[in-house]
Protein backbone atom coordinates (compact mmCIF):
# COMPACT_ATOMS: atom_id res chain seq x y z
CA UNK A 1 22.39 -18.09 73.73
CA UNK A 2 22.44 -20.05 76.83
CA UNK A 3 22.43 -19.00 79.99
CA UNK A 4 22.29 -20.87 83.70
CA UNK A 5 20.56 -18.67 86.78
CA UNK A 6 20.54 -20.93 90.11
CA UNK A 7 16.92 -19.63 90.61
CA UNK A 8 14.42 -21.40 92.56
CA UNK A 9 11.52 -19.22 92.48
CA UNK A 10 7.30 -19.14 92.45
CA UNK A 11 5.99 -18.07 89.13
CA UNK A 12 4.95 -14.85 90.57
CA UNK A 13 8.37 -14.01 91.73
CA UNK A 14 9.23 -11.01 91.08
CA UNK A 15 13.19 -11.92 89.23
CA UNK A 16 11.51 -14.24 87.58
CA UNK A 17 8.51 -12.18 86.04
CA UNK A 18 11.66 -9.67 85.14
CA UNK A 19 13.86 -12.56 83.29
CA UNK A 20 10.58 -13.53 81.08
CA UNK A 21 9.35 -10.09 80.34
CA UNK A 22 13.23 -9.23 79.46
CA UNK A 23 13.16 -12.54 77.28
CA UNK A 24 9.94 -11.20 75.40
CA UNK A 25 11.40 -8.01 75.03
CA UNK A 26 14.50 -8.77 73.36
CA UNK A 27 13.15 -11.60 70.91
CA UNK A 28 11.90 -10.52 67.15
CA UNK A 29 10.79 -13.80 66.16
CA UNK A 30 10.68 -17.03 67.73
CA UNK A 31 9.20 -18.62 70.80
CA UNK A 32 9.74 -18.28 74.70
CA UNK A 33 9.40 -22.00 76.90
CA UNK A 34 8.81 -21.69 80.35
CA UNK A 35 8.95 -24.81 82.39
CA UNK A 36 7.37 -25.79 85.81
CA UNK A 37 7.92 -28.04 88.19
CA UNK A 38 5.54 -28.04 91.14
CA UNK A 39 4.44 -24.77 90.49
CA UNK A 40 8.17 -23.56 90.61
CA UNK A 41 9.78 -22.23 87.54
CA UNK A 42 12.55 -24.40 86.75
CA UNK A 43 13.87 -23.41 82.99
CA UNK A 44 12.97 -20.39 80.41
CA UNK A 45 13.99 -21.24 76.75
CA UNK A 46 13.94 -18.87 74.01
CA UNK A 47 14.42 -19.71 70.87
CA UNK A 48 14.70 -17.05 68.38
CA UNK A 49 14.92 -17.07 64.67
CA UNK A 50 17.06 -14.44 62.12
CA UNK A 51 15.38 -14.21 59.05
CA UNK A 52 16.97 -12.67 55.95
CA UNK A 53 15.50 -11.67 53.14
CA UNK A 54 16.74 -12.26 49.76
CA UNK A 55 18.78 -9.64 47.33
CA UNK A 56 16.30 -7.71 45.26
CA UNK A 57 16.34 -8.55 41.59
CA UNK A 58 17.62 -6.17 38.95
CA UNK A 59 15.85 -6.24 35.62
């Protein structure tokens, strides 16, 4: 999924707080990048994995 805001914001904005805790919400199992640049966030990454798990065995 990729997505480009044109969002220069503080850390402590408040859109911003809302995209990351909507990004931790919504991801099972992965990891969530946020990257600064002079104290301004500049890029949020998710990256989320889909695990499967495998057919059960009949005996």
């Amino acid at each position: 999924m990729t997505a480009t805001n044109k969002l220069n914001a503080g850390a402590d904005d408040p859109q911003v707080i809302a995209l990351i805790t909507d990004a931790l919400r919504s991801i099972q199992f992965g990891a969530l990048e946020i990257t600064l640049h002079n104290g301004q966030v500049v890029q949020i990454e998710r990256k989320e994995k889909v695990r499967f798990q495998p057919p059960a065995r009949s005996s």
